[in-house]
N, C-alpha and C. Protein backbone atom coordinates (compact mmCIF):
# COMPACT_ATOMS: atom_id res chain seq x y z
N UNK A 1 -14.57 -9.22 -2.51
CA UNK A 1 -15.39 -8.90 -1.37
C UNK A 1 -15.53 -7.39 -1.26
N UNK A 2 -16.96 -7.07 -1.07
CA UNK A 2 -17.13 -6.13 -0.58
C UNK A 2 -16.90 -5.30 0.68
N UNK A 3 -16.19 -4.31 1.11
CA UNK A 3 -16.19 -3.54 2.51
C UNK A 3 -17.33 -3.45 2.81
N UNK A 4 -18.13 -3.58 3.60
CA UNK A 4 -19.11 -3.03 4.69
C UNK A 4 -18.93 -2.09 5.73
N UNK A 5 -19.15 -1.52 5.57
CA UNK A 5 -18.88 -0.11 7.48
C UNK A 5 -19.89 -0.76 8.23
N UNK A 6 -19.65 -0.26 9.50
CA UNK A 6 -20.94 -0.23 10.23
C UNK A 6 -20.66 1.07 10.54
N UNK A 7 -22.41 1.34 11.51
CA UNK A 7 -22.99 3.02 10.88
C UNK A 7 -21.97 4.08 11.90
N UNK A 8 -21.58 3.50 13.42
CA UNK A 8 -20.64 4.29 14.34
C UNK A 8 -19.60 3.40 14.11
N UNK A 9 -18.61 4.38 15.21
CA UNK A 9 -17.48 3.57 15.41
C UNK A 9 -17.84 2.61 17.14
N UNK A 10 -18.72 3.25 17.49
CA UNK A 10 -19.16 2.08 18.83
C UNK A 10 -19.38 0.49 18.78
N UNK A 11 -20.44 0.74 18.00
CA UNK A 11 -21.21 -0.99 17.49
C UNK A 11 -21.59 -0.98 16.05
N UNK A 12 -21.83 -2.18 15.79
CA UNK A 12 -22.51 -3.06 14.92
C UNK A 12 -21.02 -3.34 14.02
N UNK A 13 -19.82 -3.94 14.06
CA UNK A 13 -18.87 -4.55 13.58
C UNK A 13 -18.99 -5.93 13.28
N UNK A 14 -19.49 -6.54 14.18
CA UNK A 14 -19.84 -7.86 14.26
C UNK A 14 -21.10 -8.08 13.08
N UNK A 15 -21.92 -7.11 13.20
CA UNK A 15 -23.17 -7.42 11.47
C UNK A 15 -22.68 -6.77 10.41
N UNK A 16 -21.63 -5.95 10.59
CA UNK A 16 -21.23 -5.23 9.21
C UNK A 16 -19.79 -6.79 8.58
N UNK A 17 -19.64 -7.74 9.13
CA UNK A 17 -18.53 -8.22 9.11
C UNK A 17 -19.67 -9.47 8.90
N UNK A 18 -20.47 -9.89 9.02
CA UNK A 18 -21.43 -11.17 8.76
C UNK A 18 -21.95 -10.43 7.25
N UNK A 19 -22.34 -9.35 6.77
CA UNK A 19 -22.93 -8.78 6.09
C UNK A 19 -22.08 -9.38 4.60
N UNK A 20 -20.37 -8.50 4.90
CA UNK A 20 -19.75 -9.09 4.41
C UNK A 20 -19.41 -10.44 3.70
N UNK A 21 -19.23 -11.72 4.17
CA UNK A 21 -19.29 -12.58 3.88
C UNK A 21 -20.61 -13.20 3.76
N UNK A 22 -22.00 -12.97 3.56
CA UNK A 22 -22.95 -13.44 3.51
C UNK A 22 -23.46 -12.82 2.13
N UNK A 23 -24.46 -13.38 2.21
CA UNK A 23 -25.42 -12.92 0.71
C UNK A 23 -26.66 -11.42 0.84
N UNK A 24 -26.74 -10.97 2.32
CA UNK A 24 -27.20 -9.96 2.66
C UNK A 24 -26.22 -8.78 1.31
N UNK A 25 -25.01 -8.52 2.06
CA UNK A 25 -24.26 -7.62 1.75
C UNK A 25 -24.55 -5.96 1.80
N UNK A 26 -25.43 -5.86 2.40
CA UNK A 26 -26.23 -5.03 3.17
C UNK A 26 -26.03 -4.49 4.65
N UNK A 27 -25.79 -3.77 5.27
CA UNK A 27 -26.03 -3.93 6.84
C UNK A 27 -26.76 -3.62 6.99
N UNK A 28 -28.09 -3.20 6.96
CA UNK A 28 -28.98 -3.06 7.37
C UNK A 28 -30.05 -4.73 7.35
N UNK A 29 -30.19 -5.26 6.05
CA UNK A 29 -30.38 -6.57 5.71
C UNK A 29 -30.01 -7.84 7.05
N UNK A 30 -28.64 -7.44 7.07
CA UNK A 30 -27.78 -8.42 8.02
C UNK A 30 -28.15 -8.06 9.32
N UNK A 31 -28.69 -7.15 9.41
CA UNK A 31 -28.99 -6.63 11.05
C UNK A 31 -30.22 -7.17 11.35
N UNK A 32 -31.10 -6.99 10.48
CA UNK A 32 -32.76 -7.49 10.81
C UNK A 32 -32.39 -9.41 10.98
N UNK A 33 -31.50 -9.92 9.82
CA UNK A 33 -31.63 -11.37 10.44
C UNK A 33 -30.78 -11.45 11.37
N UNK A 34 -29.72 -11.04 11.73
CA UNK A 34 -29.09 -11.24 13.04
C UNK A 34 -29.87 -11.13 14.24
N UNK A 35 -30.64 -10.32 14.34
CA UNK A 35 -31.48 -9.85 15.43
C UNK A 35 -32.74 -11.09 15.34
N UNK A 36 -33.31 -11.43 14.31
CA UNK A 36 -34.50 -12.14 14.66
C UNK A 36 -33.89 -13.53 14.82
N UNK A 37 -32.76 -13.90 14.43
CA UNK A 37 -32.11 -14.85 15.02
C UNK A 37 -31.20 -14.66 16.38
N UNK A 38 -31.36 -14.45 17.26
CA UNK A 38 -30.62 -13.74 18.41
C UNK A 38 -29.06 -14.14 18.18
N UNK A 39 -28.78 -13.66 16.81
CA UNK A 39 -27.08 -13.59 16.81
C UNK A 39 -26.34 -12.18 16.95
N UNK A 40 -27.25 -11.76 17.60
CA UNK A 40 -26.66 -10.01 17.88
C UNK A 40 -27.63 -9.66 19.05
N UNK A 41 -26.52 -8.93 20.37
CA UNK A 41 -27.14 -8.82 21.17
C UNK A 41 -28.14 -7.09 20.66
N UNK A 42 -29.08 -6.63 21.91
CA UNK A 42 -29.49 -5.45 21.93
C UNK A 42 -29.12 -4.41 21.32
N UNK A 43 -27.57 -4.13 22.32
CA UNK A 43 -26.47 -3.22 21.68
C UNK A 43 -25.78 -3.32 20.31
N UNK A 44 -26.61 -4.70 19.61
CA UNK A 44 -26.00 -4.88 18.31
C UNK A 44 -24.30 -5.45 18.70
N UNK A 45 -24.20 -5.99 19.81
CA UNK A 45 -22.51 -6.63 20.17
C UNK A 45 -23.10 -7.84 19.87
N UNK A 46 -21.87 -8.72 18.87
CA UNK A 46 -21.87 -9.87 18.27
C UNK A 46 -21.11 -11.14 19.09
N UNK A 47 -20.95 -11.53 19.76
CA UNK A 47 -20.30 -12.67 20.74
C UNK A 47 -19.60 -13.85 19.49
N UNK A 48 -18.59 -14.25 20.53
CA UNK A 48 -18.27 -15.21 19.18
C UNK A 48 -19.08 -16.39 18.82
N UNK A 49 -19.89 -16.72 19.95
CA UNK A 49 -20.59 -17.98 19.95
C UNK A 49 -21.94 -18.04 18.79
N UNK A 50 -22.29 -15.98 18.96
CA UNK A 50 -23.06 -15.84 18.06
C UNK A 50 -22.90 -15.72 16.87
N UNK A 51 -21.44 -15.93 16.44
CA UNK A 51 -20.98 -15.21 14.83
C UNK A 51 -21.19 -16.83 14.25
N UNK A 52 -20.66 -17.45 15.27
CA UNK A 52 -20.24 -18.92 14.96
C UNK A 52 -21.54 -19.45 14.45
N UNK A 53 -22.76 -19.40 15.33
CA UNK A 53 -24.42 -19.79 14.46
C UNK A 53 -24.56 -19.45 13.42
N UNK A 54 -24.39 -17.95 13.36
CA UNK A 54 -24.67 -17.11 11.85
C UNK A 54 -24.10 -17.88 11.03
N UNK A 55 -22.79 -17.81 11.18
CA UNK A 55 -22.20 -18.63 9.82
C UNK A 55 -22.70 -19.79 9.37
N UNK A 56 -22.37 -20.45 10.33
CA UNK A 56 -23.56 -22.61 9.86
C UNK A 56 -24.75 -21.85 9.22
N UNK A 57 -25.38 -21.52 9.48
CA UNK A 57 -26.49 -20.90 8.32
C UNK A 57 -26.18 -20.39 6.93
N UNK A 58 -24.86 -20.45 6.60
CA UNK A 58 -24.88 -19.96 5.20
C UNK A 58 -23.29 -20.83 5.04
N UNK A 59 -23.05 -21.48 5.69
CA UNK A 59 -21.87 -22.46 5.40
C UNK A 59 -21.90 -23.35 5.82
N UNK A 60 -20.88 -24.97 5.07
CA UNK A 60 -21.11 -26.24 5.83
C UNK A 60 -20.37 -26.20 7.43
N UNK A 61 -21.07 -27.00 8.23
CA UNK A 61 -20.28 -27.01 9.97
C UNK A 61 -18.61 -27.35 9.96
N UNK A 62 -18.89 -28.12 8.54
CA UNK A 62 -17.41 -28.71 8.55
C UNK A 62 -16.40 -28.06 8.04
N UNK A 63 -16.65 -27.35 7.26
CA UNK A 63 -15.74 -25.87 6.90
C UNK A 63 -15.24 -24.54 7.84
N UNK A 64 -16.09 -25.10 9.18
CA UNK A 64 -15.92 -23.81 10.07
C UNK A 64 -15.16 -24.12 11.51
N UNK A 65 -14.45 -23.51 11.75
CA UNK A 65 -12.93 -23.64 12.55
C UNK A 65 -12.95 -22.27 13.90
N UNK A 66 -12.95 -23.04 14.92
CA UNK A 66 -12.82 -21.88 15.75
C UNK A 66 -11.14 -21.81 16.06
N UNK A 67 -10.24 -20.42 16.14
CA UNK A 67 -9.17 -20.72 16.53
C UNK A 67 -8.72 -19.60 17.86
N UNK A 68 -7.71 -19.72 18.61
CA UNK A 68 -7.63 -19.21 19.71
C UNK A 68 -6.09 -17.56 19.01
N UNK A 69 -6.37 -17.64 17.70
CA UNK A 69 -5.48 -16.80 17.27
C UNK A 69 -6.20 -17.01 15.44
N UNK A 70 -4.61 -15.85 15.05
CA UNK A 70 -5.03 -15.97 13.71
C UNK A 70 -4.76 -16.73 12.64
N UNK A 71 -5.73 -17.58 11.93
CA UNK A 71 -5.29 -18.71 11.57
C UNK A 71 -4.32 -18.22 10.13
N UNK A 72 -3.36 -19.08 9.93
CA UNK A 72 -2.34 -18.58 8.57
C UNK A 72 -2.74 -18.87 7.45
N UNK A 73 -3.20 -19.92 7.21
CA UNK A 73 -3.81 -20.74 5.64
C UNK A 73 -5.04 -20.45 5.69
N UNK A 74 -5.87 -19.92 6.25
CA UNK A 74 -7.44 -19.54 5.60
C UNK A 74 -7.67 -18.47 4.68
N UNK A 75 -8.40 -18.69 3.67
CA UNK A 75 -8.61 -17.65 2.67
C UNK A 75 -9.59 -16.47 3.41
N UNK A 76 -10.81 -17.03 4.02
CA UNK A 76 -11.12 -16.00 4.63
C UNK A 76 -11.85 -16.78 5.99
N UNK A 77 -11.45 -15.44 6.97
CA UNK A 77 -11.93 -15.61 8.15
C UNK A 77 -12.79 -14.31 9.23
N UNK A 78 -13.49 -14.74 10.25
CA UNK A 78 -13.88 -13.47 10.90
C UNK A 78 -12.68 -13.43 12.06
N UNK A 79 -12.31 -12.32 12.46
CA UNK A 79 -11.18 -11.96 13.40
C UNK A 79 -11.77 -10.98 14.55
N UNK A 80 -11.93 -11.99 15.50
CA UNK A 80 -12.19 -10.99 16.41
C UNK A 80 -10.89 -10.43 17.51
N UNK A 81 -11.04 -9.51 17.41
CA UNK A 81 -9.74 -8.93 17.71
C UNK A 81 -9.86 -7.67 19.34
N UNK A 82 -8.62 -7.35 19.60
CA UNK A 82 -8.94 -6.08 20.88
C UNK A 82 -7.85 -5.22 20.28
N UNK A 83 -9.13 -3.64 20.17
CA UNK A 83 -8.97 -2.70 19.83
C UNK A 83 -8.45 -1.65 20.87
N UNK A 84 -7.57 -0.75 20.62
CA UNK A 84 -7.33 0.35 21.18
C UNK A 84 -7.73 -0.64 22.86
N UNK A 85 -6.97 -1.41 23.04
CA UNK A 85 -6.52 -1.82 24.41
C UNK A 85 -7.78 -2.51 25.14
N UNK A 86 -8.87 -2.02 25.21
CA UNK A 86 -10.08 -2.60 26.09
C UNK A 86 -11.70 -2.94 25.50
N UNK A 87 -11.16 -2.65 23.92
CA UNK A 87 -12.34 -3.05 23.27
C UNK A 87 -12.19 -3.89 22.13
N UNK A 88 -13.42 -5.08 21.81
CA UNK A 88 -13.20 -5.81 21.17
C UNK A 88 -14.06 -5.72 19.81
N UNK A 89 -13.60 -6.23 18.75
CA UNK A 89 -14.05 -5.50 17.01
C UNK A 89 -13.82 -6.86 15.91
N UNK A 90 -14.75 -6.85 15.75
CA UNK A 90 -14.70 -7.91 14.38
C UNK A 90 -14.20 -7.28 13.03
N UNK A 91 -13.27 -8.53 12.46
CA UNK A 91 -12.63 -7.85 10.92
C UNK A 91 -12.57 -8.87 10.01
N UNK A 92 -12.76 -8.96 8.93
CA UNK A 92 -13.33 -10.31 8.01
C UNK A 92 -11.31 -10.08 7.61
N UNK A 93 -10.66 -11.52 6.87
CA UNK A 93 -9.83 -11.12 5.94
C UNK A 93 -10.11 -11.86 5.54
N UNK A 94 -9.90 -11.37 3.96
CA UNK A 94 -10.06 -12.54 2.80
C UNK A 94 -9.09 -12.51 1.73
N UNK A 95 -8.59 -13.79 1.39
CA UNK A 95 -7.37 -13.21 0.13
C UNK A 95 -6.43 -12.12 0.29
N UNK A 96 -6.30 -12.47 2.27
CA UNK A 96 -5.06 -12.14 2.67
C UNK A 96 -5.34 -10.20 2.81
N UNK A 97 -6.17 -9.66 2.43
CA UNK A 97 -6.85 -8.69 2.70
C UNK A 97 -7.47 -8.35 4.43
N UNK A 98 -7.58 -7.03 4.48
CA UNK A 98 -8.27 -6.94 5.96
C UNK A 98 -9.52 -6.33 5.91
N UNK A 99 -10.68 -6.34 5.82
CA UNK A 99 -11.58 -5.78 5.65
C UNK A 99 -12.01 -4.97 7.29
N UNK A 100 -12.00 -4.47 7.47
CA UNK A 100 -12.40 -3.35 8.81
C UNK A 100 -13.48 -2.29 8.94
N UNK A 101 -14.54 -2.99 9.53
CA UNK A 101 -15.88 -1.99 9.44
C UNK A 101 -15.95 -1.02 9.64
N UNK A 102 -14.72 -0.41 10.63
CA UNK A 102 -15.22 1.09 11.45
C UNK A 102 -15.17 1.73 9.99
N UNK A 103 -15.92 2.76 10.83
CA UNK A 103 -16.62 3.97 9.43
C UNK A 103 -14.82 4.74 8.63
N UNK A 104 -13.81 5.01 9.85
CA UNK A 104 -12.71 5.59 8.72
C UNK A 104 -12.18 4.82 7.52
N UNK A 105 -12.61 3.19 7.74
CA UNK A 105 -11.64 3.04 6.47
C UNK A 105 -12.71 2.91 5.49
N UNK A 106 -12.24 2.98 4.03
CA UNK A 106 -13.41 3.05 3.09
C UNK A 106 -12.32 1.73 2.13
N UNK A 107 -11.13 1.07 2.54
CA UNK A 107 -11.05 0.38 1.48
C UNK A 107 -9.73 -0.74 2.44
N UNK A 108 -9.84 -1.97 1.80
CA UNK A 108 -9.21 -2.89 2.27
C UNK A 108 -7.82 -2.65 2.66
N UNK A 109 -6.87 -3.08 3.75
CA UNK A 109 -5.75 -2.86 4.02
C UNK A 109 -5.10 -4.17 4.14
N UNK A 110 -4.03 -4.27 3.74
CA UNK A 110 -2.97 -5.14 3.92
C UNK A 110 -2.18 -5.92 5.02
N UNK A 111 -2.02 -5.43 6.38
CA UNK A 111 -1.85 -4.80 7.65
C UNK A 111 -2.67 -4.81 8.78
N UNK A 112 -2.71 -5.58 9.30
CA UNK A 112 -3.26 -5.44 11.08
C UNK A 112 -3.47 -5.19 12.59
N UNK A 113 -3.41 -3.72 12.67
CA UNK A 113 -2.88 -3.42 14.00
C UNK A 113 -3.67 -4.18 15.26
N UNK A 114 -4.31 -5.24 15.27
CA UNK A 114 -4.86 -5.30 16.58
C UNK A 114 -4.61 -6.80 16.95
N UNK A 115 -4.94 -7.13 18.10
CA UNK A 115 -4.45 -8.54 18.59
C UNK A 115 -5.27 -9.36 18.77
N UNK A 116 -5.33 -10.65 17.76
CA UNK A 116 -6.46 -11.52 17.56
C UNK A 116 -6.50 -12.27 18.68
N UNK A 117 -8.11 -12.35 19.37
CA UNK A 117 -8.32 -13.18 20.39
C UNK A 117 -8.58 -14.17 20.59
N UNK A 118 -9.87 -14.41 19.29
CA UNK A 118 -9.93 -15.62 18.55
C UNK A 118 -10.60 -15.59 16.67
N UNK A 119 -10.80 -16.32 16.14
CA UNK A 119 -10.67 -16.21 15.04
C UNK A 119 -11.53 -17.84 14.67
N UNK A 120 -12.73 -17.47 13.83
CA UNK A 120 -13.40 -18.40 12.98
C UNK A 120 -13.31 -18.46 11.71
N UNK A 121 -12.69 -19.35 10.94
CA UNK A 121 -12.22 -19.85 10.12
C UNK A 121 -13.22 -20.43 9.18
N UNK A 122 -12.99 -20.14 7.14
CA UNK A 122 -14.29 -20.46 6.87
C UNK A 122 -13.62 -21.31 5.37
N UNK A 123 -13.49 -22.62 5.62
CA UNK A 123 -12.23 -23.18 4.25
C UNK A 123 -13.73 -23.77 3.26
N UNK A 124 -13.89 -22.90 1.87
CA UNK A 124 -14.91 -23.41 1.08
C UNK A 124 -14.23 -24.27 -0.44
């Protein structure tokens, strides 16, 4: 898997993290269909309800798992998580990897500082 950034550290985590696991692999790509599919609000903030559509569009329904934490046996999942105390940030892991959009990291980490709120699950 590829890292994706998104372009600030404010928004677009939630399309740089669909970008990721999709066939876009692009964020810019992933942004135009997120948007003409209303799976991304205005501000480009991704809701979980909206990550959850995106995905059924490029995966079976039955492969996809909402969980109220982080699930242990999935190869890869989206993690939506709360950042730096009052904000919330999407992070793909895959193969036990953390993929993390904000613009500082440029390469996968091992390690997760933030506290999963909930977590969609993607078993292919």
């Amino acid at each position: 898997m590829k890292l994706i950034n998104q372009p600030t550290n404010e928004t677009g985590c939630g399309i740089a993290s669909f970008a990721m696991i999709s066939r876009f692999r692009k964020y810019d790509s992933a942004k135009v269909k997120m948007k003409i599919n209303s799976w991304a609000l205005e501000n480009d903030y991704v809701q979980v309800k909206q990550m959850k559509s995106a995905i059924k569009t490029i995966k079976s329904e039955k492969n996809i798992k909402l969980h109220y934490g982080e699930p242990k046996n999935t190869a890869t999942c989206l993690l939506f998580v709360k950042y730096k105390e009052i904000y919330r940030h999407w992070v793909v892991r895959h193969d036990n990897l953390y993929y993390d959009p904000l613009p500082i990291y440029k390469k996968p980490r091992k390690k997760l500082n933030y506290i999963v709120t909930r977590a969609i699950s993607i078993n292919d």
